[in-house]
Protein backbone atom coordinates (compact mmCIF):
# COMPACT_ATOMS: atom_id res chain seq x y z
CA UNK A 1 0.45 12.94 45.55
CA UNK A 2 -2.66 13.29 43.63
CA UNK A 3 -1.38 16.06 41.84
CA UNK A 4 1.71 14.40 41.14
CA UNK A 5 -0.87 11.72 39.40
CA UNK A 6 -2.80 14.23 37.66
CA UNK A 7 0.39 15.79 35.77
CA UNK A 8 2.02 12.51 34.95
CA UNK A 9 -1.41 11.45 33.25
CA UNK A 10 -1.65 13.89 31.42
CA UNK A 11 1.96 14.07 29.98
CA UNK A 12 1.09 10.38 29.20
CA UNK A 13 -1.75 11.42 27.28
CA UNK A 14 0.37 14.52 25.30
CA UNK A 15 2.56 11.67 24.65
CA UNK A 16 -0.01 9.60 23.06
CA UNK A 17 -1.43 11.83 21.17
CA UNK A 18 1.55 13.16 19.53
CA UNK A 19 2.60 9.86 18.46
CA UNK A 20 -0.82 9.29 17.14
CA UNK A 21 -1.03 12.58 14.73
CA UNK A 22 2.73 11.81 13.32
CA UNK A 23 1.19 7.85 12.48
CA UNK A 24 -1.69 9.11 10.54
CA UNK A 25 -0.09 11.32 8.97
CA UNK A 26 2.60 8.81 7.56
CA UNK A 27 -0.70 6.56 7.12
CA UNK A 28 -2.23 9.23 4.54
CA UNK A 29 0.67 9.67 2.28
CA UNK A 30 1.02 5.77 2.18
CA UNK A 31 -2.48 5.67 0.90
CA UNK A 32 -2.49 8.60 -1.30
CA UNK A 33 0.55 6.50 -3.49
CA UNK A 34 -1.63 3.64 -3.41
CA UNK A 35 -5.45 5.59 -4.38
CA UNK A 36 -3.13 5.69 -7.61
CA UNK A 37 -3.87 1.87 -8.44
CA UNK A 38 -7.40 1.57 -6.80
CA UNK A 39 -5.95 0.59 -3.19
CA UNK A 40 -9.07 -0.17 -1.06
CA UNK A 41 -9.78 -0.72 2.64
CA UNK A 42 -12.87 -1.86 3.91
CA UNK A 43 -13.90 -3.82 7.70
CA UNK A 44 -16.04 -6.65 6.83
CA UNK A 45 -17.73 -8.58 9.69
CA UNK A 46 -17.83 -12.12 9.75
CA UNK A 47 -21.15 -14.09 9.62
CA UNK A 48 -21.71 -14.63 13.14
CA UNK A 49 -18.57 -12.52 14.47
CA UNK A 50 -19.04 -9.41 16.55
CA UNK A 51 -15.22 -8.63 15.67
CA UNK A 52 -14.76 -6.98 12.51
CA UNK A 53 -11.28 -7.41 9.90
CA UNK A 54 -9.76 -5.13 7.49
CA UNK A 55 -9.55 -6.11 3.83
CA UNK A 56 -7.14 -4.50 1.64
CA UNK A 57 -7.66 -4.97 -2.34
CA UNK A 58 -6.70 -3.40 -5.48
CA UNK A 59 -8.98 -2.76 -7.82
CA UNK A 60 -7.63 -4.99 -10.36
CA UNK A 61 -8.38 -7.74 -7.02
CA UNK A 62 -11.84 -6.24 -6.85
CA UNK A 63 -12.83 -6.86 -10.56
CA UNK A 64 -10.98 -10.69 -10.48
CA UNK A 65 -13.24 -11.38 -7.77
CA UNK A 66 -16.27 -10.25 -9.15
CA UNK A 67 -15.68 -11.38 -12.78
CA UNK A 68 -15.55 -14.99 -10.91
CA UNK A 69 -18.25 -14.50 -8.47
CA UNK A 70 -20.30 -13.74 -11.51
CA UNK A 71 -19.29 -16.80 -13.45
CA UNK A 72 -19.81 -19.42 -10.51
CA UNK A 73 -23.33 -17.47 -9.99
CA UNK A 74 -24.00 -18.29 -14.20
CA UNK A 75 -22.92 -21.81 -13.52
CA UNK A 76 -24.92 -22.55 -10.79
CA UNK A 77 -28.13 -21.40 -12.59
CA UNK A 78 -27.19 -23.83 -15.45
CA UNK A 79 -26.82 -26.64 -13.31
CA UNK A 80 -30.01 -25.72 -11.84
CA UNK A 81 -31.73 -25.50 -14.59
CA UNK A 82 -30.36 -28.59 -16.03
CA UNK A 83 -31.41 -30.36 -13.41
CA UNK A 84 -34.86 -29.31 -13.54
CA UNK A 85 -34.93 -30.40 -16.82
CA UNK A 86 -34.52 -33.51 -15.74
């Protein structure tokens, strides 16, 4: 009986693992086609989150975001300043 156990977790775990090499494998040559236009993943944690997420961006996304992070950052020092001004 426990032998019985034995063999049929381990066939399980053959099982797994096969499946698991033929999915990265598929994973890699997706992301190779898409290194071609910057294609990025990173896992960003949440402020106050244990549980991490994956972003995806381009790197035309990447440069959007920072060209506007950049602008809001400029605005908010001339309002600042304005104010202080005052």
């Amino acid at each position: 009986m426990k032998t019985k156990l034995t063999a049929a977790f381990c066939l399980l775990l053959l099982l797994i693992s096969c499946s698991s090499i033929s999915h990265s494998n598929q994973q890699k040559s997706v992301a190779e086609g898409k290194n071609n236009i910057g294609y990025e993943c990173k896992r960003i944690k949440r402020t106050g989150s244990m549980v991490g997420t994956k972003v995806c961006t381009t790197l035309a996304q990447r440069e959007t975001s920072k060209t506007k992070a950049k602008e809001l950052l400029k605005e908010s020092r001339h309002l600042q300043h304005k104010n202080d001004v005052n």
